[in-house]
PDB file of N, CA and C in Angstrom:
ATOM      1  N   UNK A   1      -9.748 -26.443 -67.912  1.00  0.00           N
ATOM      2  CA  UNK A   1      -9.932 -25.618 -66.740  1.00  0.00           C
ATOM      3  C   UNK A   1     -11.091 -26.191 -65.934  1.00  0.00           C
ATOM      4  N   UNK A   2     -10.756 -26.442 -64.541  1.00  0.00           N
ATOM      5  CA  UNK A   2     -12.081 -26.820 -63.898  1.00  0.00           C
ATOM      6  C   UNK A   2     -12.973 -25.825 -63.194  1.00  0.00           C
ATOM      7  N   UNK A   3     -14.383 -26.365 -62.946  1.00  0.00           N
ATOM      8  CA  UNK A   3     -14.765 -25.209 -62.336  1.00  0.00           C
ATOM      9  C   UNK A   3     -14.367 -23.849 -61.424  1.00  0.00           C
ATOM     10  N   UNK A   4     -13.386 -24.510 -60.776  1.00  0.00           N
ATOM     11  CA  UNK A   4     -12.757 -23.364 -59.657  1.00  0.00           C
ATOM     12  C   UNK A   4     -12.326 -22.375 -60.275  1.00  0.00           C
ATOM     13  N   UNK A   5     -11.487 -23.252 -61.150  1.00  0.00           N
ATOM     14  CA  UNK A   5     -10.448 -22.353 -61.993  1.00  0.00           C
ATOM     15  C   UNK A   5     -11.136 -21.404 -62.612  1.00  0.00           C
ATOM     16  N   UNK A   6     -12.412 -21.620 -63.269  1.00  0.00           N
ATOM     17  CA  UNK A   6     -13.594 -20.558 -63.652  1.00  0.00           C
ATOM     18  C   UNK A   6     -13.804 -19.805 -63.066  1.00  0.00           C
ATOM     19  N   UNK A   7     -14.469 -19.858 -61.983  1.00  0.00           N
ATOM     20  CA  UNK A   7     -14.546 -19.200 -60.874  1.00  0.00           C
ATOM     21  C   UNK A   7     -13.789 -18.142 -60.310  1.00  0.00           C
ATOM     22  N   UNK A   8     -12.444 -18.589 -60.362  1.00  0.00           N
ATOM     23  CA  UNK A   8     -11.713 -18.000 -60.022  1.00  0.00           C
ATOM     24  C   UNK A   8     -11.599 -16.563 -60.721  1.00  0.00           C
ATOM     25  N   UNK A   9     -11.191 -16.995 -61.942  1.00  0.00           N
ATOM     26  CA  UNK A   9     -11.329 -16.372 -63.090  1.00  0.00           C
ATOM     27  C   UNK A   9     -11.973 -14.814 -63.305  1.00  0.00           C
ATOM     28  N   UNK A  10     -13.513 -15.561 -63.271  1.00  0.00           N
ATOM     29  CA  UNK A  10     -14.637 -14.529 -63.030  1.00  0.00           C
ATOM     30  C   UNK A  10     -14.239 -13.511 -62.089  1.00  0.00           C
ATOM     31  N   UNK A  11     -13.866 -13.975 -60.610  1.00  0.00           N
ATOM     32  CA  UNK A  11     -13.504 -13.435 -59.152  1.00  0.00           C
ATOM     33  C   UNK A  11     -12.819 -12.011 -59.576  1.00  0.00           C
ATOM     34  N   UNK A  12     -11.564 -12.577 -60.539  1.00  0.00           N
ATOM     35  CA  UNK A  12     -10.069 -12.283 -60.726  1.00  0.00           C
ATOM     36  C   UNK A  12     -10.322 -11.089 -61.741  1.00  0.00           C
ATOM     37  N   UNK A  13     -11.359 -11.289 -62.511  1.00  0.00           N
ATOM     38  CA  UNK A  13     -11.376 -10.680 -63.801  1.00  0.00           C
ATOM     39  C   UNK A  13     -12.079  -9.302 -63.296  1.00  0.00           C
ATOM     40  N   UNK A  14     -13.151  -9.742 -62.194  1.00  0.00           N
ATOM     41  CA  UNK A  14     -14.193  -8.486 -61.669  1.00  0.00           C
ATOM     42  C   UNK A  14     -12.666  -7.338 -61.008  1.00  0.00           C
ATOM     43  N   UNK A  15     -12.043  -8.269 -60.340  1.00  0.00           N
ATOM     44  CA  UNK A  15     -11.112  -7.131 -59.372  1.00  0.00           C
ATOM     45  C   UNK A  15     -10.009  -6.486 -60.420  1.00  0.00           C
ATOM     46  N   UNK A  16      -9.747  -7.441 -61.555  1.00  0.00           N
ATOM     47  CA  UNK A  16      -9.051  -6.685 -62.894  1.00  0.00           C
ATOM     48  C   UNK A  16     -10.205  -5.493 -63.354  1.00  0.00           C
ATOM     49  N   UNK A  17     -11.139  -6.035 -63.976  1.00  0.00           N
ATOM     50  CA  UNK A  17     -12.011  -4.904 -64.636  1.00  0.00           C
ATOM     51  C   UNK A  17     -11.811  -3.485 -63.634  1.00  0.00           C
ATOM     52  N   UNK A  18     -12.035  -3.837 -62.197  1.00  0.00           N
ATOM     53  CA  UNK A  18     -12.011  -2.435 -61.096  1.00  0.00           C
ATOM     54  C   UNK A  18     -10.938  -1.277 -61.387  1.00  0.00           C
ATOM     55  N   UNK A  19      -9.594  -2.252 -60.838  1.00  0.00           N
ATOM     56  CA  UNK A  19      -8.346  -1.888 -61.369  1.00  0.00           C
ATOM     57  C   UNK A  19      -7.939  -1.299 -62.604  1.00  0.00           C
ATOM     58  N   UNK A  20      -8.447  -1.520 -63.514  1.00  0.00           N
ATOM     59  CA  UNK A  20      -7.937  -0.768 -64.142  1.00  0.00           C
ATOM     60  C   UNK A  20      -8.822   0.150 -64.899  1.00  0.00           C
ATOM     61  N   UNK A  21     -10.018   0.146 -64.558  1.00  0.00           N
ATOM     62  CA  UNK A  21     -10.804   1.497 -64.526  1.00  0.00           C
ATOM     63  C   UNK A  21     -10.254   2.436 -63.935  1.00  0.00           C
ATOM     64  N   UNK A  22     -10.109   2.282 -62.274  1.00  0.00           N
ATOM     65  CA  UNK A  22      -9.307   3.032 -61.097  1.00  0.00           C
ATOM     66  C   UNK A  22      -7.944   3.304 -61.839  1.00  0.00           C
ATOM     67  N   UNK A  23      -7.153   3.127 -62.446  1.00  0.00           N
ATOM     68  CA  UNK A  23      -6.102   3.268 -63.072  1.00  0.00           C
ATOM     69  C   UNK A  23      -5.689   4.450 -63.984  1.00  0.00           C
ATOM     70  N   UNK A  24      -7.048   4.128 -65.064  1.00  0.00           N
ATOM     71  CA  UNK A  24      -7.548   5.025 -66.207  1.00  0.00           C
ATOM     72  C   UNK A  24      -8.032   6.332 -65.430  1.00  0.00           C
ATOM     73  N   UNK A  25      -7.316   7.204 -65.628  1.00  0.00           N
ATOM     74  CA  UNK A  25      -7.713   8.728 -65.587  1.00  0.00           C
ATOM     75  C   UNK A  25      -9.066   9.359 -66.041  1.00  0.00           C
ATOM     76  N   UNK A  26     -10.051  10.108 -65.366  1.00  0.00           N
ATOM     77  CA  UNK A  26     -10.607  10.826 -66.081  1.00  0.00           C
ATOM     78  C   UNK A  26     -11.776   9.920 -65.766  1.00  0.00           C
ATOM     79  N   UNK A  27     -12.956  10.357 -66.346  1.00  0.00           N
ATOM     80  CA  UNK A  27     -14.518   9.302 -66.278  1.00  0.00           C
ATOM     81  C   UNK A  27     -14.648   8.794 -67.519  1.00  0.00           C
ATOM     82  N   UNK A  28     -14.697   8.118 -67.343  1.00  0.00           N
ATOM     83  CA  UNK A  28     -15.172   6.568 -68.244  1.00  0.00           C
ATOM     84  C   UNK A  28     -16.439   6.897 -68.583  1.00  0.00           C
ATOM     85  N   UNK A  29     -17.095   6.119 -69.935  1.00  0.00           N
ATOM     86  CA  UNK A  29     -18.396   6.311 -70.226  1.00  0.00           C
ATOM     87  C   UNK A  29     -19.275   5.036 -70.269  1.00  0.00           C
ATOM     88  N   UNK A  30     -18.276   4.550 -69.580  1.00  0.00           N
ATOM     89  CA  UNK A  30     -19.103   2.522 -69.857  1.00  0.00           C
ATOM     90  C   UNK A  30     -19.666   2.189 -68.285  1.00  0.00           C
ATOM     91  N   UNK A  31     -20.808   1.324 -67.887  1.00  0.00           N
ATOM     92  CA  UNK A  31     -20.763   0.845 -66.755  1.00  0.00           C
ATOM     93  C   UNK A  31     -20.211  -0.171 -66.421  1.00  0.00           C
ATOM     94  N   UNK A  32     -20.734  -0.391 -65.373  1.00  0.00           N
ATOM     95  CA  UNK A  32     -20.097  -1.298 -64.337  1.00  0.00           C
ATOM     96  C   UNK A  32     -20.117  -2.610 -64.856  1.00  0.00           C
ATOM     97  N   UNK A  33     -20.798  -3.106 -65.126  1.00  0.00           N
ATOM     98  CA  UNK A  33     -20.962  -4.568 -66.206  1.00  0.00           C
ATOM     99  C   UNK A  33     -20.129  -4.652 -67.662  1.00  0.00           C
ATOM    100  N   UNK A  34     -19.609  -3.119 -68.111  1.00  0.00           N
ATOM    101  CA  UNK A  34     -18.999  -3.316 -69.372  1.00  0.00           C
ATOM    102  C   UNK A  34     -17.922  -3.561 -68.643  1.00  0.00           C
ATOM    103  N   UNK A  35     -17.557  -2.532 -67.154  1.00  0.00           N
ATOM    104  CA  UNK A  35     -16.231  -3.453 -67.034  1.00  0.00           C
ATOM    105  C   UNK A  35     -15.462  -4.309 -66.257  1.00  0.00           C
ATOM    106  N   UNK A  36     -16.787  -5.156 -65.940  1.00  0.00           N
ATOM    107  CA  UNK A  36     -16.547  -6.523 -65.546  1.00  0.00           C
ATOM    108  C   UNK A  36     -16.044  -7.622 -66.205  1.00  0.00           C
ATOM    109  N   UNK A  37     -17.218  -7.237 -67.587  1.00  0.00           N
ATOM    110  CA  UNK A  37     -16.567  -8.189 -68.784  1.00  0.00           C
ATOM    111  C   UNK A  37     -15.212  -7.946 -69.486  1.00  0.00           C
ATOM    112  N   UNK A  38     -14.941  -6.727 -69.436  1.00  0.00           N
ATOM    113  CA  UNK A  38     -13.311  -6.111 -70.224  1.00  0.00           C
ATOM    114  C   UNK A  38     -12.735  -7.018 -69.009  1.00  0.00           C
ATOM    115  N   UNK A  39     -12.748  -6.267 -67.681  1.00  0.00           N
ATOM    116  CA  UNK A  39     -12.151  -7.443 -66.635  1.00  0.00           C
ATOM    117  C   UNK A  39     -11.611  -8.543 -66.706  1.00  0.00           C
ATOM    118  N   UNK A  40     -12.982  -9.276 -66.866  1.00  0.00           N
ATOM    119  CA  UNK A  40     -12.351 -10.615 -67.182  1.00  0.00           C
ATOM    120  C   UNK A  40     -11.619 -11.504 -68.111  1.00  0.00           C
ATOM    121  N   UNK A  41     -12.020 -10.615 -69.506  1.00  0.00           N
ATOM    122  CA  UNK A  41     -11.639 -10.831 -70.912  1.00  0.00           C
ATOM    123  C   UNK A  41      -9.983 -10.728 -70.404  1.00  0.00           C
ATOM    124  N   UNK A  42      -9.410  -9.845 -70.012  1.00  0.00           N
ATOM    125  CA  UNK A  42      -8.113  -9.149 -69.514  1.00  0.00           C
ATOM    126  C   UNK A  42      -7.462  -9.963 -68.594  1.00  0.00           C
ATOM    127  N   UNK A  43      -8.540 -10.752 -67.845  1.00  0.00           N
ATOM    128  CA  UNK A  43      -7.798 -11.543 -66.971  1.00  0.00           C
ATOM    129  C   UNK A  43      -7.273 -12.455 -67.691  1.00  0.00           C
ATOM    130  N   UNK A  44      -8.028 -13.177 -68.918  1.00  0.00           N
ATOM    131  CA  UNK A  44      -8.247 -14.729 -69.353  1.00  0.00           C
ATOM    132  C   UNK A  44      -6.748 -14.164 -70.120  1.00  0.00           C
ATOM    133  N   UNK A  45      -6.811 -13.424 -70.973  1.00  0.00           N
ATOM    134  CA  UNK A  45      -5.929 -13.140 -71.739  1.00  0.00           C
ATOM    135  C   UNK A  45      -4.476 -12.832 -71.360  1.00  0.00           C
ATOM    136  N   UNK A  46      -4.551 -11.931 -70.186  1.00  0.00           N
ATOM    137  CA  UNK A  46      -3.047 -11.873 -69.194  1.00  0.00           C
ATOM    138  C   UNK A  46      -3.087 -12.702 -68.775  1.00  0.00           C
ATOM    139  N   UNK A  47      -3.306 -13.831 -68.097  1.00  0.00           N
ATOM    140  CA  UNK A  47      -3.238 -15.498 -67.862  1.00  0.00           C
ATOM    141  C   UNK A  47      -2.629 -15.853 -69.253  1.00  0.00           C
ATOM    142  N   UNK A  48      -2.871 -15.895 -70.735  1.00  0.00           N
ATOM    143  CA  UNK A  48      -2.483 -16.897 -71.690  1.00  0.00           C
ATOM    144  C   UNK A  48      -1.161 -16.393 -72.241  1.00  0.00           C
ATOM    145  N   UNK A  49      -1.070 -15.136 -72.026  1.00  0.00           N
ATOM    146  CA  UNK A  49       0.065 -13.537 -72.345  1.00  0.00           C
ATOM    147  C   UNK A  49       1.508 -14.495 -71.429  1.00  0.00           C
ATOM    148  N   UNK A  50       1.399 -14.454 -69.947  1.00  0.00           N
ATOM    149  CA  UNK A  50       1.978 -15.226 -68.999  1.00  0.00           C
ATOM    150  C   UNK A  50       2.487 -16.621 -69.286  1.00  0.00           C
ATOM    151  N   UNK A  51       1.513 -16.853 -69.702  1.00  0.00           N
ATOM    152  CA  UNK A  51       1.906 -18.524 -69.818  1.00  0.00           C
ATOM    153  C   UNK A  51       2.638 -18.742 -71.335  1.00  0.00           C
ATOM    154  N   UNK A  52       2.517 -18.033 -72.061  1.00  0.00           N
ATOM    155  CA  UNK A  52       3.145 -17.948 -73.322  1.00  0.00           C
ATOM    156  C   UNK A  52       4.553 -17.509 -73.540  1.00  0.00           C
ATOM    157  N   UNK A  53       4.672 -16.280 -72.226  1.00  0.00           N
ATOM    158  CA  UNK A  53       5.892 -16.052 -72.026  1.00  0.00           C
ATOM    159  C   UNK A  53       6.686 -16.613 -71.264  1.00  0.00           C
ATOM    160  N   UNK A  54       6.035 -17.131 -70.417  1.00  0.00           N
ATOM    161  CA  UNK A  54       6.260 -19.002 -69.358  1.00  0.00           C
ATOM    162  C   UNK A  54       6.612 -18.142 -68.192  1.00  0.00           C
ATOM    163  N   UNK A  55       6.300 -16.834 -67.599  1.00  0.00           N
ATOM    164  CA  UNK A  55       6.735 -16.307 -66.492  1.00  0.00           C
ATOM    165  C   UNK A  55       5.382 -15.938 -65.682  1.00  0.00           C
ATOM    166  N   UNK A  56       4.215 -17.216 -65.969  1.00  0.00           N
ATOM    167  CA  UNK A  56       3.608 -17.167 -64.787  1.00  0.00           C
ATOM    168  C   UNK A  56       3.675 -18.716 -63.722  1.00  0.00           C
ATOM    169  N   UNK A  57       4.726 -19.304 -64.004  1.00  0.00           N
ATOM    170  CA  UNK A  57       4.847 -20.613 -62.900  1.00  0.00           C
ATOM    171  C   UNK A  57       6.165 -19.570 -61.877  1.00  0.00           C
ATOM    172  N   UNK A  58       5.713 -18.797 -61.143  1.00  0.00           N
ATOM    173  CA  UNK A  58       6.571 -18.375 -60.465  1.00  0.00           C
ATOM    174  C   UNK A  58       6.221 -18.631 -58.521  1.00  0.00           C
ATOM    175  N   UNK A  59       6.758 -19.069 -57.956  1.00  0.00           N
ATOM    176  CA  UNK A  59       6.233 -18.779 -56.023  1.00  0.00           C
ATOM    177  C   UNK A  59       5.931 -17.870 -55.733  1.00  0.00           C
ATOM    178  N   UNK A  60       5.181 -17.833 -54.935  1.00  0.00           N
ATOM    179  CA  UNK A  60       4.162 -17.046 -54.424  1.00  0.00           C
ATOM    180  C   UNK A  60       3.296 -15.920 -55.581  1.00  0.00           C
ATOM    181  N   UNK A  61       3.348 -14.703 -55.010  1.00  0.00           N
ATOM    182  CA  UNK A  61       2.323 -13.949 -56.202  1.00  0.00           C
ATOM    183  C   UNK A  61       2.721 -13.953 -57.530  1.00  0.00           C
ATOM    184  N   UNK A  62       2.222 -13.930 -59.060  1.00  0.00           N
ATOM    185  CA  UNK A  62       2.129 -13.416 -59.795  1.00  0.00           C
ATOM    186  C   UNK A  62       2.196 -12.475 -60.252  1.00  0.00           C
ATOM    187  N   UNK A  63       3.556 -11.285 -60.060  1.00  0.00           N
ATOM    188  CA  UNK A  63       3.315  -9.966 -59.988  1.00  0.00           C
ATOM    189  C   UNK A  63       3.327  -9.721 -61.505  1.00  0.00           C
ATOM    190  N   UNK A  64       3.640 -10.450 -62.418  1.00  0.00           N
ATOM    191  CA  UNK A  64       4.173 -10.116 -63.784  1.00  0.00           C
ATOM    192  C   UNK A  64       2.832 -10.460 -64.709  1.00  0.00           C
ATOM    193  N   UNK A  65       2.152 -11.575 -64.086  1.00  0.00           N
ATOM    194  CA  UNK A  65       0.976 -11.823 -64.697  1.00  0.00           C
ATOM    195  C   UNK A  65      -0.101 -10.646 -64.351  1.00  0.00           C
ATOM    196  N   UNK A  66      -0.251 -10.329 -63.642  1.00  0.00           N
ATOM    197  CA  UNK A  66      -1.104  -8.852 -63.124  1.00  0.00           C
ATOM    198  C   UNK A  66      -0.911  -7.936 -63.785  1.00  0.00           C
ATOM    199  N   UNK A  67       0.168  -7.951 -63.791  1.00  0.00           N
ATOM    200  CA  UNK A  67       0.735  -6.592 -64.574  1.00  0.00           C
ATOM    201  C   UNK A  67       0.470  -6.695 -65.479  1.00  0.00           C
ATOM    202  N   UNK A  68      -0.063  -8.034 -66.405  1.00  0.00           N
ATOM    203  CA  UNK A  68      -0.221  -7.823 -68.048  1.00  0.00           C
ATOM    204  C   UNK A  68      -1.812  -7.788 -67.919  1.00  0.00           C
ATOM    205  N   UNK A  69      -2.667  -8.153 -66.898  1.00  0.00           N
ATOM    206  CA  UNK A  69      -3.696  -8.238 -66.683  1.00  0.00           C
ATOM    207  C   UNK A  69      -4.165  -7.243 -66.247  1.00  0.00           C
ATOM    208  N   UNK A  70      -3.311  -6.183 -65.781  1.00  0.00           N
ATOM    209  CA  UNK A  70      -4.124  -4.760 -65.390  1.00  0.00           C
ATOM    210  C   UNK A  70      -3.911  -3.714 -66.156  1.00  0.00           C
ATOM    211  N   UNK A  71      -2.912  -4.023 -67.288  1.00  0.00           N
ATOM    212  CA  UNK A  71      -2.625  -3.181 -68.582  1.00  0.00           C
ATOM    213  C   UNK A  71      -3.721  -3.682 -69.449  1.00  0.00           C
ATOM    214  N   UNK A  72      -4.014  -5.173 -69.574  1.00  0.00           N
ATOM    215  CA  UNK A  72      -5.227  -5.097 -70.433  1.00  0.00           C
ATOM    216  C   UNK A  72      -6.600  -5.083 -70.342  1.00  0.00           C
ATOM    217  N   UNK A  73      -6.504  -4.843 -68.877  1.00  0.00           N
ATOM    218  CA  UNK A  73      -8.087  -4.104 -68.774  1.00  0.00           C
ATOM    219  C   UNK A  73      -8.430  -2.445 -68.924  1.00  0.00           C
ATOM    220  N   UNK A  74      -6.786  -2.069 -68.490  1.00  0.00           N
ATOM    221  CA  UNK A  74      -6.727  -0.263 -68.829  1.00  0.00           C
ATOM    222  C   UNK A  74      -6.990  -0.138 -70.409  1.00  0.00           C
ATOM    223  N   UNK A  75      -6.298  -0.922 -71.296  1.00  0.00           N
ATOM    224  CA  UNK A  75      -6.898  -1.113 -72.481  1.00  0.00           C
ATOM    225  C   UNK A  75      -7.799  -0.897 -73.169  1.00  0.00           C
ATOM    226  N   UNK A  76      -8.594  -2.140 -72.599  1.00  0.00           N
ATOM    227  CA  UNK A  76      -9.561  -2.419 -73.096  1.00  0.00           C
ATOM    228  C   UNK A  76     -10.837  -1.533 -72.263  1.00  0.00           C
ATOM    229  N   UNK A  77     -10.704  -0.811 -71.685  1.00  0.00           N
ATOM    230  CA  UNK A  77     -11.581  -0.188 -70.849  1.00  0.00           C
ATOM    231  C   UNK A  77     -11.668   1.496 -71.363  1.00  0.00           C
ATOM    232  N   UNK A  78     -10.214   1.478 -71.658  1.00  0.00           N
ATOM    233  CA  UNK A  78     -10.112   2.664 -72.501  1.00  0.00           C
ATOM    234  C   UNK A  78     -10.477   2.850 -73.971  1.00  0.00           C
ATOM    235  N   UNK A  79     -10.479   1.680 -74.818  1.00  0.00           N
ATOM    236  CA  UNK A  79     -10.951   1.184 -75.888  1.00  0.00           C
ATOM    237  C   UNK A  79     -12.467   1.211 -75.991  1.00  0.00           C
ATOM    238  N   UNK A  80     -13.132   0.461 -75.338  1.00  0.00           N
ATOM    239  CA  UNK A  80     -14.704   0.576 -74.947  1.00  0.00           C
ATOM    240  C   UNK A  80     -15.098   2.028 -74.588  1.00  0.00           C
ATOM    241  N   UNK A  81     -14.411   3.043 -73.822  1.00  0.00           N
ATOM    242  CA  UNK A  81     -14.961   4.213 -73.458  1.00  0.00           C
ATOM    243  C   UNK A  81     -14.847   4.829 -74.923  1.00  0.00           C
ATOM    244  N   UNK A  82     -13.921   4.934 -76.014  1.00  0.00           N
ATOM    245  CA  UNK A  82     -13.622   5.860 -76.358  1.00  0.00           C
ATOM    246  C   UNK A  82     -14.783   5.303 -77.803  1.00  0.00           C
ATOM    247  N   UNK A  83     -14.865   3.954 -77.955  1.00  0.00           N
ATOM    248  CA  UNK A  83     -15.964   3.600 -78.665  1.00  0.00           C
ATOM    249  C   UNK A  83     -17.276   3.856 -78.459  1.00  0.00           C
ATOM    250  N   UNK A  84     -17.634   3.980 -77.425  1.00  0.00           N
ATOM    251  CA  UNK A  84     -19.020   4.190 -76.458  1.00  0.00           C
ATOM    252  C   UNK A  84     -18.927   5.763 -76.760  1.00  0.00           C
ATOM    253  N   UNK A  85     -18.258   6.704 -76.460  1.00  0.00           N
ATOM    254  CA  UNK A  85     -18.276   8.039 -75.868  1.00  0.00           C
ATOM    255  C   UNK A  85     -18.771   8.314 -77.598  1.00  0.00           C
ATOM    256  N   UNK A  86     -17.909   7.720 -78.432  1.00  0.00           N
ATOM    257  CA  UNK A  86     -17.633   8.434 -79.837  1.00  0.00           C
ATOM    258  C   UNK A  86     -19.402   7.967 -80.546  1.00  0.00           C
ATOM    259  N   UNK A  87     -19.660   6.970 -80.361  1.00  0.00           N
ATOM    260  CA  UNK A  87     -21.211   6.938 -80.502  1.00  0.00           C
ATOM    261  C   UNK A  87     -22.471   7.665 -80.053  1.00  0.00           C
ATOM    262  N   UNK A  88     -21.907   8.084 -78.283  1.00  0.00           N
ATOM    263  CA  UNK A  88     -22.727   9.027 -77.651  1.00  0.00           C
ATOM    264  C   UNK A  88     -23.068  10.413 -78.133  1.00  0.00           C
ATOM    265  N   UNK A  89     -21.811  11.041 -79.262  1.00  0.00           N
ATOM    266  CA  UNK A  89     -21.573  12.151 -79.225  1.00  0.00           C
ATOM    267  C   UNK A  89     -22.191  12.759 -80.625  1.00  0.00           C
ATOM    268  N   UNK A  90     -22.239  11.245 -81.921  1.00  0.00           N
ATOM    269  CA  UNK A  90     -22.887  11.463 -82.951  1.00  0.00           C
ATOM    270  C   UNK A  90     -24.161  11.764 -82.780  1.00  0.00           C
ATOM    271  N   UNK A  91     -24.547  12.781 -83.456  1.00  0.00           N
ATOM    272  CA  UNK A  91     -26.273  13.070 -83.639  1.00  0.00           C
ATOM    273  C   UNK A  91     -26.637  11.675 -84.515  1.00  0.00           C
ATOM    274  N   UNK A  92     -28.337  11.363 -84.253  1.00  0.00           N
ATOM    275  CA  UNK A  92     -29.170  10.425 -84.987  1.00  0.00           C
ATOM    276  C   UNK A  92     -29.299  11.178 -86.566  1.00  0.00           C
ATOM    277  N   UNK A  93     -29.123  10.959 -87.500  1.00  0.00           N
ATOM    278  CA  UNK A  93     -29.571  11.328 -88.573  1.00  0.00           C
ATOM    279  C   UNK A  93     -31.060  10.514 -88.787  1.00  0.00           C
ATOM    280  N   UNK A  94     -31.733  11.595 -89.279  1.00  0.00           N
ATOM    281  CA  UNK A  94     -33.206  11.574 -89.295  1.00  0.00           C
ATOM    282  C   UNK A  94     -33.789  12.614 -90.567  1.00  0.00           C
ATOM    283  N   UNK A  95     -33.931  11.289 -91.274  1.00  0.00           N
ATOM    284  CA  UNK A  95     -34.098  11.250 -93.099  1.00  0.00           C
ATOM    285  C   UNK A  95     -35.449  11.937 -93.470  1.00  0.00           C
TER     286      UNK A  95
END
């Protein structure tokens, strides 16, 4: 992958992470940086999801690759909240 393609990536992954926060119902308990990184993780991964299933060399948009890329940031965004929330909610035990 060359730089752009990185780049890109990053770009791609921030407007995934958005998406599928905006997607996910209800308030989230993670910020904005947790889901940049789910984002992008989601992007890299719906990119390899695509290419594995060989239905991202298609003209013009990518609608099928998105689609696996905005399911796995709802995912993983929902995954992180419900890990985050479930930590928030335990009391400290204090021996």
């Amino acid at each position: 992958m060359e730089i752009s393609g990185l780049v890109s990536a990053l770009l791609i992954g921030a407007a995934v992470g958005l998406l599928g926060r905006l997607v996910l119902p209800g308030r989230q308990h993670i910020g904005v940086l947790w889901t940049l990184v789910v984002g992008i993780v989601a992007a890299l991964l719906g990119s390899l999801l695509a290419s594995v299933l060989e239905v991202r060399a298609t003209r013009g948009v990518d609608w099928i690759e998105w689609i696996f890329q905005i399911a796995l940031a709802v995912l993983g965004v929902a995954a992180l909240d419900r890990v985050l929330a479930g930590t928030a909610r335990r009391p400290l035990r204090r021996d």
